[in-house]
N, C-alpha and C. Protein backbone atom coordinates (compact mmCIF):
# COMPACT_ATOMS: atom_id res chain seq x y z
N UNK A 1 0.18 -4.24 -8.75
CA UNK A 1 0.94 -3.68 -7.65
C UNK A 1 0.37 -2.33 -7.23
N UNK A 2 0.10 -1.59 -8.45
CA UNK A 2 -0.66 -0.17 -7.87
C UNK A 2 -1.77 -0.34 -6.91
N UNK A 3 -2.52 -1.56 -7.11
CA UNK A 3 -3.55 -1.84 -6.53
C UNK A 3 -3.50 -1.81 -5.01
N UNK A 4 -2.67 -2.77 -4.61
CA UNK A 4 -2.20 -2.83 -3.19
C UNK A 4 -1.18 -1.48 -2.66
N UNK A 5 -0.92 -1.04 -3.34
CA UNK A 5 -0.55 0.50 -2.72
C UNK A 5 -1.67 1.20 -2.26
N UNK A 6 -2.15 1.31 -3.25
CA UNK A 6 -3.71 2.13 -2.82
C UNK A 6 -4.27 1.35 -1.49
N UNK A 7 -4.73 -0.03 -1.56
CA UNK A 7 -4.86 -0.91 -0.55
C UNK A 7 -4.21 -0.05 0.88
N UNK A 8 -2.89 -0.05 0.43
CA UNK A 8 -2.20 -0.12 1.81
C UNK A 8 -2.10 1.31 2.51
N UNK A 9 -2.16 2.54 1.39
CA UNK A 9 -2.31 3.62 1.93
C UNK A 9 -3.74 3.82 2.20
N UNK A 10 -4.70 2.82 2.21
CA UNK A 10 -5.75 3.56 2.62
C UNK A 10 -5.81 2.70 4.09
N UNK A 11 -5.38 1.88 4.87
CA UNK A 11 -5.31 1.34 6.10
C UNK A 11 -4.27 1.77 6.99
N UNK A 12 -3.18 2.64 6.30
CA UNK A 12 -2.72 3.30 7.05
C UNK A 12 -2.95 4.60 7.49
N UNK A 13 -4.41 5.35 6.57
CA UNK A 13 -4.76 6.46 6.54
C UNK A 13 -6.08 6.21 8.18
N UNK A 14 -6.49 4.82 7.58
CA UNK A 14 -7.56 4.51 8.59
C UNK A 14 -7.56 3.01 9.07
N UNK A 15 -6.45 3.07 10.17
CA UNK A 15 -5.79 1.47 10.70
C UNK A 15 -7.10 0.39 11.30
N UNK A 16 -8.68 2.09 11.97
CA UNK A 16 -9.46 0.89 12.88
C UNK A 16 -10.61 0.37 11.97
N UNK A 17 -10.27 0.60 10.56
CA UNK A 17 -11.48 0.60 9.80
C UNK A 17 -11.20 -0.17 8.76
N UNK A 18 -10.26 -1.34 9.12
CA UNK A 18 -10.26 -2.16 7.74
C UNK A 18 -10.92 -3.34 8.50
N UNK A 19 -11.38 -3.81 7.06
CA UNK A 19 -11.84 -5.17 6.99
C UNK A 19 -10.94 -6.14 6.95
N UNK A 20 -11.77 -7.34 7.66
CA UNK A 20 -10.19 -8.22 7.86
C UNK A 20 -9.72 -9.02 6.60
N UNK A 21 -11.05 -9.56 5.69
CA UNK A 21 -10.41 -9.71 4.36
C UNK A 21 -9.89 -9.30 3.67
N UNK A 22 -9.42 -7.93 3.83
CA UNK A 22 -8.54 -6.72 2.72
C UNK A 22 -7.48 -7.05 3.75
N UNK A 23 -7.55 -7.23 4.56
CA UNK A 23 -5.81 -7.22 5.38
C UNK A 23 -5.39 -8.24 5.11
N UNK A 24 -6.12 -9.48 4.89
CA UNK A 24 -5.72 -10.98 4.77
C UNK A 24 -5.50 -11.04 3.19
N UNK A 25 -6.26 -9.95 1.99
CA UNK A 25 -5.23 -10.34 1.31
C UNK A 25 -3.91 -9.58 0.76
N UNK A 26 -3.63 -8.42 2.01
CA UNK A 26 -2.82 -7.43 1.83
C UNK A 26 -1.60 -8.79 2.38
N UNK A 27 -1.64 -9.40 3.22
CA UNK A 27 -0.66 -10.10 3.90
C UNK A 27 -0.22 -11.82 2.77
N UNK A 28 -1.60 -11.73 2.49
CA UNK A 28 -0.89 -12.65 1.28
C UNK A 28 -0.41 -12.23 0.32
N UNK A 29 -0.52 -11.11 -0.29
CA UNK A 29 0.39 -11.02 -1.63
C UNK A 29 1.38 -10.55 -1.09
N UNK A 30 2.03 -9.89 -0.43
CA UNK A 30 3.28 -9.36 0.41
C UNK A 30 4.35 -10.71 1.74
N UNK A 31 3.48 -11.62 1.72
CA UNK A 31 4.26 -12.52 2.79
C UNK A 31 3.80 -14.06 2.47
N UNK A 32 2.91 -14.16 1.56
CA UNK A 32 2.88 -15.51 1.21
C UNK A 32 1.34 -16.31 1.62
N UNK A 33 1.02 -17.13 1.37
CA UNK A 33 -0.32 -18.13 1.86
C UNK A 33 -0.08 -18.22 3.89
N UNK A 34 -0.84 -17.81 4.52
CA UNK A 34 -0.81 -18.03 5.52
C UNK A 34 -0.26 -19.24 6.04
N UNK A 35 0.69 -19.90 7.22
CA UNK A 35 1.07 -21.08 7.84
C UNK A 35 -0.23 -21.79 8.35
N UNK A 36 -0.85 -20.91 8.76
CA UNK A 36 -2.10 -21.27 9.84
C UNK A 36 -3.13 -20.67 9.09
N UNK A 37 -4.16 -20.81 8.58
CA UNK A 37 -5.25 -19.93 8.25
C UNK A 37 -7.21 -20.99 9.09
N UNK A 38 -6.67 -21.32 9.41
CA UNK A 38 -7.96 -22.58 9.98
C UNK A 38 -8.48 -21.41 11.57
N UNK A 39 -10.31 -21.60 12.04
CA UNK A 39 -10.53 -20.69 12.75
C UNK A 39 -10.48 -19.29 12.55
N UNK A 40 -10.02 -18.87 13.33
CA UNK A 40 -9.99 -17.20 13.27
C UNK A 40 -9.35 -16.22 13.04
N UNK A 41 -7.92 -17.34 13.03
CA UNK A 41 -6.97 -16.81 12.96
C UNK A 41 -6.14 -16.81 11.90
N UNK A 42 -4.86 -15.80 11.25
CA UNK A 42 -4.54 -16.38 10.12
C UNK A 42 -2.84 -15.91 10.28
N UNK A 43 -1.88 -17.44 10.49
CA UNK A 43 -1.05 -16.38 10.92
C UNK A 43 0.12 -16.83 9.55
N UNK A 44 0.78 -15.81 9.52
CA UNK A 44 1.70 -15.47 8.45
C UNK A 44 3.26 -15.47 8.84
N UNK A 45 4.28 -15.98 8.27
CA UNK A 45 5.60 -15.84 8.77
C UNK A 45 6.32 -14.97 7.57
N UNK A 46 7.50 -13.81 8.66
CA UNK A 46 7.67 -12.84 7.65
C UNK A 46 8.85 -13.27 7.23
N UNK A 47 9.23 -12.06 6.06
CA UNK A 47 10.77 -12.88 5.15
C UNK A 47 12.32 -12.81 5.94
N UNK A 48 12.28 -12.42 6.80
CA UNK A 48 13.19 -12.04 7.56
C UNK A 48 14.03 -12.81 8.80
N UNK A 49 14.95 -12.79 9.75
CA UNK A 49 15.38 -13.81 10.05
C UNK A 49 15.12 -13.93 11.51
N UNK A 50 15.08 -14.84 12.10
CA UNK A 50 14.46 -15.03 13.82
C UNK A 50 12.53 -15.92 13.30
N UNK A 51 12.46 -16.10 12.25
CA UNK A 51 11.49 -16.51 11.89
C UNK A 51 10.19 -15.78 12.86
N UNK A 52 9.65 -14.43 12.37
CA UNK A 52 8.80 -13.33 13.48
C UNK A 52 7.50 -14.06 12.24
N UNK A 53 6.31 -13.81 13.08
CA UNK A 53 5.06 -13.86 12.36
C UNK A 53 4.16 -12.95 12.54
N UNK A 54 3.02 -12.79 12.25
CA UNK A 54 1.90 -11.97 12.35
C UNK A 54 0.75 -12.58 12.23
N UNK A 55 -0.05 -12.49 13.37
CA UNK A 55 -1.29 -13.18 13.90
C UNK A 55 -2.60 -12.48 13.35
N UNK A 56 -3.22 -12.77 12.22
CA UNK A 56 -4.48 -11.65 12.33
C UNK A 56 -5.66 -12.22 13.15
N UNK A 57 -6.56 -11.28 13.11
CA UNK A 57 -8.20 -12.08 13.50
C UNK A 57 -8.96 -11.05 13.53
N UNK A 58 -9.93 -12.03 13.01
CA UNK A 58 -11.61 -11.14 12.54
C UNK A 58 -11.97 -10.64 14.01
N UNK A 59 -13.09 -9.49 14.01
CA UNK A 59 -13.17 -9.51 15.34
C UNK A 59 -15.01 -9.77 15.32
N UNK A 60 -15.85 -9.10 16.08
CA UNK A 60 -17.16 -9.89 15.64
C UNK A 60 -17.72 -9.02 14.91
N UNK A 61 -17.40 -8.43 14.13
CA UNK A 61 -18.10 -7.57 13.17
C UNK A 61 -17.46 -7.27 11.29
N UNK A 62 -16.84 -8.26 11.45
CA UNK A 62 -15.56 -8.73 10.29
C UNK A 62 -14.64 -8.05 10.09
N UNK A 63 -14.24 -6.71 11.24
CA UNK A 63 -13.51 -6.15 10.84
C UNK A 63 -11.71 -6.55 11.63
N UNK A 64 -10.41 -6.19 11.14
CA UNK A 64 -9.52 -6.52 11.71
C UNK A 64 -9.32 -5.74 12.81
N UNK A 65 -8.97 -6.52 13.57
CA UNK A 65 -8.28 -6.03 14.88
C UNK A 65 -7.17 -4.81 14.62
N UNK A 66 -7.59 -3.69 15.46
CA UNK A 66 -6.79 -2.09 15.29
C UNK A 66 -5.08 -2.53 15.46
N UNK A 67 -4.27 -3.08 16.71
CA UNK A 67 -3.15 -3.67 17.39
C UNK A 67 -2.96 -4.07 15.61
N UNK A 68 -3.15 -5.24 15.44
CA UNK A 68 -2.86 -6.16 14.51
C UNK A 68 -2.56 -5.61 12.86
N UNK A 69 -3.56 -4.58 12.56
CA UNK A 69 -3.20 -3.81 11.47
C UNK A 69 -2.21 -2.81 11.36
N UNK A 70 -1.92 -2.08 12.57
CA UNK A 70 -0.63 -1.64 13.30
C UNK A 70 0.46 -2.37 12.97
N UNK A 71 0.80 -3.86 13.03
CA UNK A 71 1.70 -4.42 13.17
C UNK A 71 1.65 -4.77 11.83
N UNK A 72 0.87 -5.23 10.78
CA UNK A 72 1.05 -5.53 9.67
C UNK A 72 1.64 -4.41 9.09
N UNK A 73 1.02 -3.16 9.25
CA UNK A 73 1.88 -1.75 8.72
C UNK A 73 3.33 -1.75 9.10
N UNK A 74 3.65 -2.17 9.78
CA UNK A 74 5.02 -1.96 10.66
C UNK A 74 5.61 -3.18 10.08
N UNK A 75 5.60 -4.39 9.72
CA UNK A 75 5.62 -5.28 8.52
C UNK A 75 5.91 -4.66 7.39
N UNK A 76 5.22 -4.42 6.80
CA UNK A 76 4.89 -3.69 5.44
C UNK A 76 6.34 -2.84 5.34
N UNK A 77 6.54 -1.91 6.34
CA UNK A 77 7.00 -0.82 6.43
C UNK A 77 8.81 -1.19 6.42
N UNK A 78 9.35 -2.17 7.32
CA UNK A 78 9.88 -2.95 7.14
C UNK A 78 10.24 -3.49 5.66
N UNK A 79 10.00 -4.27 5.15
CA UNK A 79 9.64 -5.17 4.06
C UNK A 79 10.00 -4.19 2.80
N UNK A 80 9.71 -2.88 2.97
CA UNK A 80 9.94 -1.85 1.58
C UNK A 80 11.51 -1.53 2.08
N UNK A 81 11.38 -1.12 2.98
CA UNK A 81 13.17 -0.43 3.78
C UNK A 81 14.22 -1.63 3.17
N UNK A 82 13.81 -2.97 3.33
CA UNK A 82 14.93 -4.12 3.00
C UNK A 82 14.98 -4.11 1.31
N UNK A 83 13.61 -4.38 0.65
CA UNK A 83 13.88 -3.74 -0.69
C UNK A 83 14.58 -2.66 -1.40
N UNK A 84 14.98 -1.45 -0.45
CA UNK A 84 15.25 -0.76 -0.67
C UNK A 84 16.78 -0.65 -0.91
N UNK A 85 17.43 -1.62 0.10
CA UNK A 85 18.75 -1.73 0.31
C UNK A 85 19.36 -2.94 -0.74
């Protein structure tokens, strides 16, 4: 678990500079095996209700899309607040 803390504070320190495989497996240990992972895309459904998801994708240089790591943070961010309660 320490691991992915570190993980996660370092993509929120620097959102346009992650790689998309560190986000893909920040989103699997926190939300589960992707629904969709086929192509480019890898999308994830979160624990929460209205069934919301999160779309990633490589972009052409393997890194994740800036928008998209934004929103996984905002996920993330989420996700601790409900633990919390």
């Amino acid at each position: 678990m320490k691991g992915m803390e570190s993980r996660i504070a370092r993509i929120k320190a620097n959102p346009s500079g992650v790689k998309f495989i560190e986000l893909a497996k920040i989103c699997t240990f926190y939300f589960g095996p992707p629904r969709h992972d086929s192509g480019s895309h890898h999308i994830y459904s979160m624990p929460w209700q209205g069934d919301p998801r999160i779309n990633i994708q490589r972009n052409n240089n393997g890194m994740a899309k800036f928008y998209q790591v934004k929103q996984v943070v905002a996920a993330l961010d989420k996700l601790e607040e409900m633990n919390r309660d």
